[in-house]
PDB file of N, CA and C in Angstrom:
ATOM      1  N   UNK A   1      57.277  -0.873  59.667  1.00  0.00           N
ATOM      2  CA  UNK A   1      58.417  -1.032  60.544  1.00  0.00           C
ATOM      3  C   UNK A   1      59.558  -1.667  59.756  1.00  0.00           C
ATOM      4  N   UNK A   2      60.734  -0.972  59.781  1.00  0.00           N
ATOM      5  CA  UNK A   2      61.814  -1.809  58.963  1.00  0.00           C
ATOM      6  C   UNK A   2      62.937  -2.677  59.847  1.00  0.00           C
ATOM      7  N   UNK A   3      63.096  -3.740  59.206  1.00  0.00           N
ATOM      8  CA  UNK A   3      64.092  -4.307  60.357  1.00  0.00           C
ATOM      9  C   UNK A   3      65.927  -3.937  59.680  1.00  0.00           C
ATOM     10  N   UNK A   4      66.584  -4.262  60.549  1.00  0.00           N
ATOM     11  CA  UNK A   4      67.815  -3.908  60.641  1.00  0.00           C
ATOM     12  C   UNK A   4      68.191  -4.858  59.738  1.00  0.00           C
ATOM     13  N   UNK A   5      68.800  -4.512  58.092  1.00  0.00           N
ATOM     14  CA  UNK A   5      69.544  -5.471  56.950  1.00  0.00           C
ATOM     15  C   UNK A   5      70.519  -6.697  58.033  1.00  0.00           C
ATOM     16  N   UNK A   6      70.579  -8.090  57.446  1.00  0.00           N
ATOM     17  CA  UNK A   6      70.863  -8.901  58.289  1.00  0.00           C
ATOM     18  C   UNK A   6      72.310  -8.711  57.376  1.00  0.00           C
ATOM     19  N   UNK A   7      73.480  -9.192  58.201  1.00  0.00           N
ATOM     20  CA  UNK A   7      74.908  -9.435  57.577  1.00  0.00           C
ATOM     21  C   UNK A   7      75.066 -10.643  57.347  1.00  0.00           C
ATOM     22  N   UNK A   8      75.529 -11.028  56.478  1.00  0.00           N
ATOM     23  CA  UNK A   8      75.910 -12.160  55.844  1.00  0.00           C
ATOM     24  C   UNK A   8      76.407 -12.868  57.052  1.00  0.00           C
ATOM     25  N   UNK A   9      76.236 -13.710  57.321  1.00  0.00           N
ATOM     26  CA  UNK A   9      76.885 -15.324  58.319  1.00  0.00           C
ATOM     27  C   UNK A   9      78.484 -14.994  57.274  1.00  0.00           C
ATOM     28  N   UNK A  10      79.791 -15.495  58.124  1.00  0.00           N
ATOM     29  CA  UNK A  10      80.898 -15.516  57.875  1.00  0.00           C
ATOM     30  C   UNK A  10      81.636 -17.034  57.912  1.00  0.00           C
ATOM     31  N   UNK A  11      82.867 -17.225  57.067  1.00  0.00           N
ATOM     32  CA  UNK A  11      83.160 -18.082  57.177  1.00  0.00           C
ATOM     33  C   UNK A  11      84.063 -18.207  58.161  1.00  0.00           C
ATOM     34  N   UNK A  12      83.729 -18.979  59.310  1.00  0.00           N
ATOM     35  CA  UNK A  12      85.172 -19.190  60.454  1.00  0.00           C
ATOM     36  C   UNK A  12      85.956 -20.222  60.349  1.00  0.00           C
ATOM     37  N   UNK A  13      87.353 -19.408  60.874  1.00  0.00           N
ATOM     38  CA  UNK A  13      88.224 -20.700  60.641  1.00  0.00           C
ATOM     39  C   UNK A  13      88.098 -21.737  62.451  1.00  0.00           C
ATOM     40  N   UNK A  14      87.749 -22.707  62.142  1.00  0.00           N
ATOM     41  CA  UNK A  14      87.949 -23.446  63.462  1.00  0.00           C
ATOM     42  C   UNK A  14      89.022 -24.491  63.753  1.00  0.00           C
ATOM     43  N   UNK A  15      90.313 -24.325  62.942  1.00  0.00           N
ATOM     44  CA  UNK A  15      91.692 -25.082  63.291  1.00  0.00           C
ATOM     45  C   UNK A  15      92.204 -25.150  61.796  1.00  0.00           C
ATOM     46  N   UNK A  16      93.482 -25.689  61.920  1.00  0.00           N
ATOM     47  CA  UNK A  16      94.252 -25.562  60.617  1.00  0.00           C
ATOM     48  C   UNK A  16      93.298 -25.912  59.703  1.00  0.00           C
ATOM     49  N   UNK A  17      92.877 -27.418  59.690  1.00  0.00           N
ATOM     50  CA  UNK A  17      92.293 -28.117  58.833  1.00  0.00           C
ATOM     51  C   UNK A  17      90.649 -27.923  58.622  1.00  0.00           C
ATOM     52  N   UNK A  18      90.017 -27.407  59.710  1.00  0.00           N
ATOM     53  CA  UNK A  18      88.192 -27.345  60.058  1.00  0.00           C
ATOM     54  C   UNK A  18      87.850 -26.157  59.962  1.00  0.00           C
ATOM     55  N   UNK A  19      86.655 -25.733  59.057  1.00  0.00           N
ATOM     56  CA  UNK A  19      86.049 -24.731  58.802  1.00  0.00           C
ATOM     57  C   UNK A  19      84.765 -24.671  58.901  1.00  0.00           C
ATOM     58  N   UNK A  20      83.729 -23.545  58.943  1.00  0.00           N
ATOM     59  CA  UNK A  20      82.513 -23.604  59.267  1.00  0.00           C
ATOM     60  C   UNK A  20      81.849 -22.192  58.691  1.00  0.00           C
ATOM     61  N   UNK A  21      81.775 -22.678  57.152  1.00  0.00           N
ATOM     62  CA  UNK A  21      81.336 -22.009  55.825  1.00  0.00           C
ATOM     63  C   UNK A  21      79.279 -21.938  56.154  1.00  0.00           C
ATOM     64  N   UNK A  22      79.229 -20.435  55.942  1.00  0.00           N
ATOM     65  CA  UNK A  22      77.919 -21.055  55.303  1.00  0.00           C
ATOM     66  C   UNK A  22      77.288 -21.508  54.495  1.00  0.00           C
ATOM     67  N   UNK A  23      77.589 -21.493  53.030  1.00  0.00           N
ATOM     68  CA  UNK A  23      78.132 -21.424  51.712  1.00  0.00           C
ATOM     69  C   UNK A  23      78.053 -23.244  51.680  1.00  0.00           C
ATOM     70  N   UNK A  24      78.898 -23.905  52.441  1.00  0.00           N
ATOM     71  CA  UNK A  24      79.485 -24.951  52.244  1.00  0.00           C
ATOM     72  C   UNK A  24      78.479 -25.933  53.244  1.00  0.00           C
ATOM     73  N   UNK A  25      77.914 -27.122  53.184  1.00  0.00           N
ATOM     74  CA  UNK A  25      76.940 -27.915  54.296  1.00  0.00           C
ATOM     75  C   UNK A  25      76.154 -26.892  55.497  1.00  0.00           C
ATOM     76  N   UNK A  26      75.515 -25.785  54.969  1.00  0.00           N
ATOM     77  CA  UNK A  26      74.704 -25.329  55.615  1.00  0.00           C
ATOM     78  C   UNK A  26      75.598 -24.896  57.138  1.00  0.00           C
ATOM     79  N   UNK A  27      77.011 -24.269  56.992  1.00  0.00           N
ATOM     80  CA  UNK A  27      77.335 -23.892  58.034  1.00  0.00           C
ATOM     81  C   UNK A  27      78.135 -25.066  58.490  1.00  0.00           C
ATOM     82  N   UNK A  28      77.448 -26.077  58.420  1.00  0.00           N
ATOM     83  CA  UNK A  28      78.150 -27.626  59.443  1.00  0.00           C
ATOM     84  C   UNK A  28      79.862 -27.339  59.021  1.00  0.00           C
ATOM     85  N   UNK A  29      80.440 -27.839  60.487  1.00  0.00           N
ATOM     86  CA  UNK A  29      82.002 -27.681  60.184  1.00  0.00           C
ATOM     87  C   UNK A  29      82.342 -29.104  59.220  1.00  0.00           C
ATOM     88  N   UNK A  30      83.177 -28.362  58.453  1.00  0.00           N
ATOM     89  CA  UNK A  30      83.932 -29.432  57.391  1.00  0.00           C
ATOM     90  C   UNK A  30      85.071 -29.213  57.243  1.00  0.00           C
ATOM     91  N   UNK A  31      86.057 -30.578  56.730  1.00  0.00           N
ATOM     92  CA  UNK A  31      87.221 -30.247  56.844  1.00  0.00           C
ATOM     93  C   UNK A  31      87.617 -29.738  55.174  1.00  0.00           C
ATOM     94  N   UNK A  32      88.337 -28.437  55.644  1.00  0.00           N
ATOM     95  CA  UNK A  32      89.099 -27.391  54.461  1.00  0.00           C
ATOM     96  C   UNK A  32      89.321 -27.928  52.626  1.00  0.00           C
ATOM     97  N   UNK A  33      88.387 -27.387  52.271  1.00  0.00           N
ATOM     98  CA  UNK A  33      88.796 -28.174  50.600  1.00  0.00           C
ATOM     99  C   UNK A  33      87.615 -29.087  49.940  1.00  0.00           C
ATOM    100  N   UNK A  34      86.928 -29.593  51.266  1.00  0.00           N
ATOM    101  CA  UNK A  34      86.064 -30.882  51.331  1.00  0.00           C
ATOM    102  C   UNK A  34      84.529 -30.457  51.663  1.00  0.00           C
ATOM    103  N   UNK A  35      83.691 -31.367  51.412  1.00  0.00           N
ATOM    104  CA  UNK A  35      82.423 -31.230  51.934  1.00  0.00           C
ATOM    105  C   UNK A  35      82.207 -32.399  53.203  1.00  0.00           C
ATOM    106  N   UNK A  36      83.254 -32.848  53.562  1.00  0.00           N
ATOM    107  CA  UNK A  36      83.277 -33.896  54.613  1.00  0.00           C
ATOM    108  C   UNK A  36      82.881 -33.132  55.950  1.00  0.00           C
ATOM    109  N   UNK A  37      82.160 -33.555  56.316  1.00  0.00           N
ATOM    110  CA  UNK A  37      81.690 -32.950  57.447  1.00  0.00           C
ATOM    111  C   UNK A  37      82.213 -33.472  59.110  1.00  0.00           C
ATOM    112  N   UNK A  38      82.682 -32.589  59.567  1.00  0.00           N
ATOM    113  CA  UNK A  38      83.382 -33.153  60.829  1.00  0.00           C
ATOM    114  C   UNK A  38      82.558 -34.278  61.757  1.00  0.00           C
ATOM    115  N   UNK A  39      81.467 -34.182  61.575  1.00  0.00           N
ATOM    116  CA  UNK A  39      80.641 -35.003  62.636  1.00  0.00           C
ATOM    117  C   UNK A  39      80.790 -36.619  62.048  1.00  0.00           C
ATOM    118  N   UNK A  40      81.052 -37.026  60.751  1.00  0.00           N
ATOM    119  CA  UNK A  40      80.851 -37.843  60.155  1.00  0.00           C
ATOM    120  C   UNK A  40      82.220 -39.140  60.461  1.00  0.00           C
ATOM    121  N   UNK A  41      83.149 -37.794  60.387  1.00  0.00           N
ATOM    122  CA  UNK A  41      84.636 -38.251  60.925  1.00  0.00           C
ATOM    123  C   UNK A  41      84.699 -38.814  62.523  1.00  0.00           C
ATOM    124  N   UNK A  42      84.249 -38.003  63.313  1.00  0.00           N
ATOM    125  CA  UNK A  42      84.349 -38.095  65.102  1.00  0.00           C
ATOM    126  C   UNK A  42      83.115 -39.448  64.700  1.00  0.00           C
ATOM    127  N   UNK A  43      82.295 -39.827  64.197  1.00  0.00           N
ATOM    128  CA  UNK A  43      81.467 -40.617  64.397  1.00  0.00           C
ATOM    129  C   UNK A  43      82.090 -42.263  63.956  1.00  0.00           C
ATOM    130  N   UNK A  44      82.502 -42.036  63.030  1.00  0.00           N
ATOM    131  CA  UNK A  44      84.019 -42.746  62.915  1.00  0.00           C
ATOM    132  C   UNK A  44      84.811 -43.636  63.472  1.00  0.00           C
ATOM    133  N   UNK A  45      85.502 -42.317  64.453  1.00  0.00           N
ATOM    134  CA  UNK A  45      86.394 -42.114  65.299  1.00  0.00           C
ATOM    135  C   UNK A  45      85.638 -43.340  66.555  1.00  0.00           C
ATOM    136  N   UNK A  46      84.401 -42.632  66.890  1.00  0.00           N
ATOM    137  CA  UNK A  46      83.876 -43.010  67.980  1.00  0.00           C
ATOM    138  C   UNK A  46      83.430 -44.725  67.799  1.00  0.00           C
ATOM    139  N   UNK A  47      83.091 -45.109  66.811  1.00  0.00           N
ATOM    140  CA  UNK A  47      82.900 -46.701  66.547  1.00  0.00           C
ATOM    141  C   UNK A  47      84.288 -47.210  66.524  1.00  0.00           C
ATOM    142  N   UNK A  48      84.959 -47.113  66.995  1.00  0.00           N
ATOM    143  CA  UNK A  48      86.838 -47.573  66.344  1.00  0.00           C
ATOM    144  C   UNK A  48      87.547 -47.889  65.211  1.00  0.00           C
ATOM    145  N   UNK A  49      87.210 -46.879  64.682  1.00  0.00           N
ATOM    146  CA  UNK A  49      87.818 -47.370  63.077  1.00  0.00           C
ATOM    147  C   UNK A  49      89.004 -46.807  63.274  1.00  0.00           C
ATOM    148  N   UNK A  50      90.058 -47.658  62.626  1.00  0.00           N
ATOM    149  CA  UNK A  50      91.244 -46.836  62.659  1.00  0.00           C
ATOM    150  C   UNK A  50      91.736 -45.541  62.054  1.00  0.00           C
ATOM    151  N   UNK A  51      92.076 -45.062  62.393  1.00  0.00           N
ATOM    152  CA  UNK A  51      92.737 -43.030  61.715  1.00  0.00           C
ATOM    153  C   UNK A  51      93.388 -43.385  60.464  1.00  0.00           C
ATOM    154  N   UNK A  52      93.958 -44.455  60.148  1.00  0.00           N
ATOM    155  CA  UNK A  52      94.531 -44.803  58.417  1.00  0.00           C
ATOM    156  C   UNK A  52      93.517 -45.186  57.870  1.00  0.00           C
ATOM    157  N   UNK A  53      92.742 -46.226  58.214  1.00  0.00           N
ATOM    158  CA  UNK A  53      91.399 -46.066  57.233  1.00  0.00           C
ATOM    159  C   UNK A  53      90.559 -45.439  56.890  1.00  0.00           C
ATOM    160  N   UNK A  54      90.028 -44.449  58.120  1.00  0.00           N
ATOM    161  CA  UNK A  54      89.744 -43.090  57.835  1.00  0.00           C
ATOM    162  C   UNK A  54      90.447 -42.479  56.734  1.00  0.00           C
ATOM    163  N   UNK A  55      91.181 -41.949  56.606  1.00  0.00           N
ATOM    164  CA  UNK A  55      92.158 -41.555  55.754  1.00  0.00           C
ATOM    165  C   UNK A  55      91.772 -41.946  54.638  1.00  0.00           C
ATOM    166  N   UNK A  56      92.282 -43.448  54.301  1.00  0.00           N
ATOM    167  CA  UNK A  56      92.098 -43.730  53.249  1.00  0.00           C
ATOM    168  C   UNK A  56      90.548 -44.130  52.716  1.00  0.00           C
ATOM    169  N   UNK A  57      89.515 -43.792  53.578  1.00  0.00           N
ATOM    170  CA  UNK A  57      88.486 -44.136  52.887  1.00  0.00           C
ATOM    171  C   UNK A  57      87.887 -42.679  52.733  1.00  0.00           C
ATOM    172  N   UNK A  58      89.120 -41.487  53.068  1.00  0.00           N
ATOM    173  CA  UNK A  58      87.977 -40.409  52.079  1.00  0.00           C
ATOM    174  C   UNK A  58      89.600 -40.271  51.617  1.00  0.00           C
ATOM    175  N   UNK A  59      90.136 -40.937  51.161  1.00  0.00           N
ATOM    176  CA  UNK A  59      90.994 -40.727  49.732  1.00  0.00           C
ATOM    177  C   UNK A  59      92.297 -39.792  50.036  1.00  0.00           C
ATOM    178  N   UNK A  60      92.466 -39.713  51.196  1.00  0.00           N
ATOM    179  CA  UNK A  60      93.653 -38.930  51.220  1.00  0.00           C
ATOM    180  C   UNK A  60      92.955 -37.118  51.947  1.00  0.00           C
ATOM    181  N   UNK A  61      91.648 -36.796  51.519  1.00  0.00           N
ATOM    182  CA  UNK A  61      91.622 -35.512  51.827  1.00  0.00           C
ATOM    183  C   UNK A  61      90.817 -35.242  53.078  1.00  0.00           C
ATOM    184  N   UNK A  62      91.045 -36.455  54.152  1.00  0.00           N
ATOM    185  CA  UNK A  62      91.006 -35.910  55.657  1.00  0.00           C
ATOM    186  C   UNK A  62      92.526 -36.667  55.835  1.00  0.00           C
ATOM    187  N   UNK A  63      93.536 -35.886  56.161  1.00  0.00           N
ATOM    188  CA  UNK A  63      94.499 -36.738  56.858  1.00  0.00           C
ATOM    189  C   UNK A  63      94.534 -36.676  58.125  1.00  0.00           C
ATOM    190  N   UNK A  64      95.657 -37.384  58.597  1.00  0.00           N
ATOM    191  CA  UNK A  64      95.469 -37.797  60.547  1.00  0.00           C
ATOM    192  C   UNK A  64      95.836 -36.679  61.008  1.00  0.00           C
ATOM    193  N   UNK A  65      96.215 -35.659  60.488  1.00  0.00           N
ATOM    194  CA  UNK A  65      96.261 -34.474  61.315  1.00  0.00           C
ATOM    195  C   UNK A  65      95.430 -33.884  61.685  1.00  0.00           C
ATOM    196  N   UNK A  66      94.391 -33.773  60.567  1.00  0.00           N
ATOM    197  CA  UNK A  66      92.962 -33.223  60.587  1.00  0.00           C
ATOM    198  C   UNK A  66      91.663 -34.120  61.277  1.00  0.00           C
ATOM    199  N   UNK A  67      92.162 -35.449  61.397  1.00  0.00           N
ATOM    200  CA  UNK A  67      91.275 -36.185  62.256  1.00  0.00           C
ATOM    201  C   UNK A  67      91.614 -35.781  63.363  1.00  0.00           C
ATOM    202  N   UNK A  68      93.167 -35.951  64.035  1.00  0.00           N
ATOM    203  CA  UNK A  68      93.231 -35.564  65.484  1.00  0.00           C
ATOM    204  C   UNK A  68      92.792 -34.032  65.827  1.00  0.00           C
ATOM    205  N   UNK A  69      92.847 -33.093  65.248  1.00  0.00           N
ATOM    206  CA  UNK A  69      92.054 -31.926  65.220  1.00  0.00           C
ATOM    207  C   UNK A  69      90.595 -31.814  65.472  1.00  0.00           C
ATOM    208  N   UNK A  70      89.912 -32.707  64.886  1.00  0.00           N
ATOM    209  CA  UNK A  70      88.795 -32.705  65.122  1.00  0.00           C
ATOM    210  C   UNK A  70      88.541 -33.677  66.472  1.00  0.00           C
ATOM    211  N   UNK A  71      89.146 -34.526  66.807  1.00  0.00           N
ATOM    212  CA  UNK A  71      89.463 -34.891  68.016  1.00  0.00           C
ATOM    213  C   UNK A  71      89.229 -34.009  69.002  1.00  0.00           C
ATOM    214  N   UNK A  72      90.385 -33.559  69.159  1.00  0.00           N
ATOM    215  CA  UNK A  72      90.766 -32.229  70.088  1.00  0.00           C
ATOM    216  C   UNK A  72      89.846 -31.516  70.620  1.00  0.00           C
ATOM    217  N   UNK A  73      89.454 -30.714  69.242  1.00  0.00           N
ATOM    218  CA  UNK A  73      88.343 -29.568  69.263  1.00  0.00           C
ATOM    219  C   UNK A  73      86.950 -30.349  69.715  1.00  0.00           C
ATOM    220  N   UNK A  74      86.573 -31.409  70.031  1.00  0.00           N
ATOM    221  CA  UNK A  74      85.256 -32.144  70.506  1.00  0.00           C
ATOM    222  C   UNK A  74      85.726 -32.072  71.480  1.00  0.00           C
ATOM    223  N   UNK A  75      86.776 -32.771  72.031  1.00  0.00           N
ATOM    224  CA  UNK A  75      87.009 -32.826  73.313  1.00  0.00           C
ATOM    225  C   UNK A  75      87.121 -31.558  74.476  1.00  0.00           C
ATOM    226  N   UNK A  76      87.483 -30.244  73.442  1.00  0.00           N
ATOM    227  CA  UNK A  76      87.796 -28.954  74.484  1.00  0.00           C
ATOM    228  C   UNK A  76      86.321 -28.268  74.726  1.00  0.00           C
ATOM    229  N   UNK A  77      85.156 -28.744  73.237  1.00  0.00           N
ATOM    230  CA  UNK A  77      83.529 -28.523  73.509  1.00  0.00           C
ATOM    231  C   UNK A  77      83.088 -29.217  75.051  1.00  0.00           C
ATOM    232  N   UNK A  78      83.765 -30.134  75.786  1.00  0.00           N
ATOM    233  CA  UNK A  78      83.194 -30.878  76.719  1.00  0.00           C
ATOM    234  C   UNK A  78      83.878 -30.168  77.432  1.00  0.00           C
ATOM    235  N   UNK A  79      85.123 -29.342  77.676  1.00  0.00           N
ATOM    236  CA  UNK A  79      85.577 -29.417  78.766  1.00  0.00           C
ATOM    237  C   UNK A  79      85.356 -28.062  79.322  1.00  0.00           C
ATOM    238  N   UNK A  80      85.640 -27.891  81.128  1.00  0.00           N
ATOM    239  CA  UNK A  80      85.263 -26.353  81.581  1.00  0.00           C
ATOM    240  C   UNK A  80      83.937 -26.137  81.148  1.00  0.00           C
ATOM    241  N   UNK A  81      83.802 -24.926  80.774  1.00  0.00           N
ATOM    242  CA  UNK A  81      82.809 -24.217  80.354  1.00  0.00           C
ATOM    243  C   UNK A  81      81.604 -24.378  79.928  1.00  0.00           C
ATOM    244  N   UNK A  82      82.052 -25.678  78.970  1.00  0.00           N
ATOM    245  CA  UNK A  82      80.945 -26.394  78.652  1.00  0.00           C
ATOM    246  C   UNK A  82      80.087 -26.985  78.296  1.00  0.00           C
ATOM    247  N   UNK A  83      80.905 -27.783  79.658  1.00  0.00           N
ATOM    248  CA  UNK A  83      80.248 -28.922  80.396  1.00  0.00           C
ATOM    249  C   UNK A  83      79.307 -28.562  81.534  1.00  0.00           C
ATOM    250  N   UNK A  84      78.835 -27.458  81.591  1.00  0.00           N
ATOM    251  CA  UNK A  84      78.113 -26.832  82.651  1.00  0.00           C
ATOM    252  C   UNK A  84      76.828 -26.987  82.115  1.00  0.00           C
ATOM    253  N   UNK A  85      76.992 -26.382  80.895  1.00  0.00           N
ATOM    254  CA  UNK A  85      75.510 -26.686  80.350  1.00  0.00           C
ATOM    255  C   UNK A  85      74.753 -27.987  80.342  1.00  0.00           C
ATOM    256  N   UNK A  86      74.971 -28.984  80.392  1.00  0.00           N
ATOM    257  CA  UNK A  86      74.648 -30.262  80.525  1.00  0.00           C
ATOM    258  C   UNK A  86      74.116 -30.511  82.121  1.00  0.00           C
ATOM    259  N   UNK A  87      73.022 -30.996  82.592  1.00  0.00           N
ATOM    260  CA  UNK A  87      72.659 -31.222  82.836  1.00  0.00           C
ATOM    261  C   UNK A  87      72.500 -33.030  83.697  1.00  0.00           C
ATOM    262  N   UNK A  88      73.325 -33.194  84.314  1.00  0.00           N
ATOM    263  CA  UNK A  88      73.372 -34.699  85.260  1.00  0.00           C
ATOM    264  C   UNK A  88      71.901 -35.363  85.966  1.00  0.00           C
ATOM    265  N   UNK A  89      71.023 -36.305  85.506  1.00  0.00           N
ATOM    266  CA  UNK A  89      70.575 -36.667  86.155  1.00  0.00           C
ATOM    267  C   UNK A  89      70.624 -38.072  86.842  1.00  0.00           C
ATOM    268  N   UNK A  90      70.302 -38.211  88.038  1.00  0.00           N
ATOM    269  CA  UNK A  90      70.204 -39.743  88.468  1.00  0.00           C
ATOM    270  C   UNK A  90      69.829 -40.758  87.723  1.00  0.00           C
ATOM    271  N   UNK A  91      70.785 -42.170  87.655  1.00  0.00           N
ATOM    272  CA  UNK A  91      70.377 -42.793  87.216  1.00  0.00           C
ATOM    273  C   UNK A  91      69.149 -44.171  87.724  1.00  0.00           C
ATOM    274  N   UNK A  92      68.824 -43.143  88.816  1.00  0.00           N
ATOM    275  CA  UNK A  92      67.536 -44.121  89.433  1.00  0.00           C
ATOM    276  C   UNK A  92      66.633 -44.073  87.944  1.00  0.00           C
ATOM    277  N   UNK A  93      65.664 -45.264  87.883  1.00  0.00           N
ATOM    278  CA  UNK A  93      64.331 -45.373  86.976  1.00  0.00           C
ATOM    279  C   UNK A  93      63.332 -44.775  88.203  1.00  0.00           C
ATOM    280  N   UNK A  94      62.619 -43.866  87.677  1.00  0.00           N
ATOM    281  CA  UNK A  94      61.197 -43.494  88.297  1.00  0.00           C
ATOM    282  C   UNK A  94      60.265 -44.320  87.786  1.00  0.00           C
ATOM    283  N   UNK A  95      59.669 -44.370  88.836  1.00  0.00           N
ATOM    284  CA  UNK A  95      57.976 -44.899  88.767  1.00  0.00           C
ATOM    285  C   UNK A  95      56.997 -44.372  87.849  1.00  0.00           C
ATOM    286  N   UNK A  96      56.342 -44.926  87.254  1.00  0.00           N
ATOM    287  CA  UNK A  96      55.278 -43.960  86.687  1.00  0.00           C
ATOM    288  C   UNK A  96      54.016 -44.266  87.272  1.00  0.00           C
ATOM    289  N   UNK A  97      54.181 -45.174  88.113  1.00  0.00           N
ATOM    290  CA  UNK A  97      52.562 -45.590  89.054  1.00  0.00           C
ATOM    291  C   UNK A  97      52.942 -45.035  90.428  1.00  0.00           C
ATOM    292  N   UNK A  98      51.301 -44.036  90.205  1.00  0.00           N
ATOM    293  CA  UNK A  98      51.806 -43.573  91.846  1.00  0.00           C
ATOM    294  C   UNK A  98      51.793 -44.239  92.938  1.00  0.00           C
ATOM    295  N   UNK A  99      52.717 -43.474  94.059  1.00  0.00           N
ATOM    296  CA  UNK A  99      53.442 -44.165  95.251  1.00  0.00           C
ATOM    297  C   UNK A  99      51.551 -44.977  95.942  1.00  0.00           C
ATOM    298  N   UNK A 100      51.936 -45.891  96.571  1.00  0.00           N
ATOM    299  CA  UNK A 100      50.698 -46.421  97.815  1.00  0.00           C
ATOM    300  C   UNK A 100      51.452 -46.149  98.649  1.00  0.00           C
ATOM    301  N   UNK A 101      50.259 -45.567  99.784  1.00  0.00           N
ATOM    302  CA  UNK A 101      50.332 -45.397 101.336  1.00  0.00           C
ATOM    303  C   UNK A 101      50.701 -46.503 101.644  1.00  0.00           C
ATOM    304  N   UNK A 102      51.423 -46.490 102.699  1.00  0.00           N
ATOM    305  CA  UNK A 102      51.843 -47.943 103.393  1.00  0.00           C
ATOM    306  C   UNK A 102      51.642 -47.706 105.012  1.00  0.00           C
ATOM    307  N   UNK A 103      50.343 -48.139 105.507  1.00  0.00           N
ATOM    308  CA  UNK A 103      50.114 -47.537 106.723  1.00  0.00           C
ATOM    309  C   UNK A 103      50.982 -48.382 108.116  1.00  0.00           C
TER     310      UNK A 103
END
């Protein structure tokens, strides 16, 4: 049985500055030029470091344009569409001992 030749994975562009090479971190989006990987930046972002130190602690080759980009683009992954996929549950704690009759 022969299977159908697979096509090469492509490189997409995902904003001025963010790309998502296969070639380059196994696919992971990185910003353009760099092996900096976007998740590394938003993680960053998300502890409060400031967007100039960012900057300057990868040397100039994420600038704040490309941080707020990657901003953005996390934020439009949550929004509409989906955010459906996710799943809400209560924040009651369940029991793990079962219920007693209470006559």
């Amino acid at each position: 049985m022969k299977t159908a030749p697979r096509r090469p994975a492509k490189r997409i562009e995902l904003g001025k500055h963010i790309v998502a090479d296969p070639e380059i971190c196994h696919g992971q989006p990185t910003f353009k030029g760099t092996r900096v990987m976007v998740w590394i930046v938003l993680d960053q972002v998300a502890r409060g470091m400031d967007w100039d130190e960012i900057v300057k602690e990868w040397r100039g080759r994420v600038p704040r344009a490309a941080v707020a980009e990657a901003v953005r683009l996390a934020s439009e992954a949550f929004k509409g569409e989906g955010t459906r996929q996710f799943r809400v549950h209560s924040r009651r704690k369940l029991s793990r001992e079962p219920s007693l009759a209470v006559a």
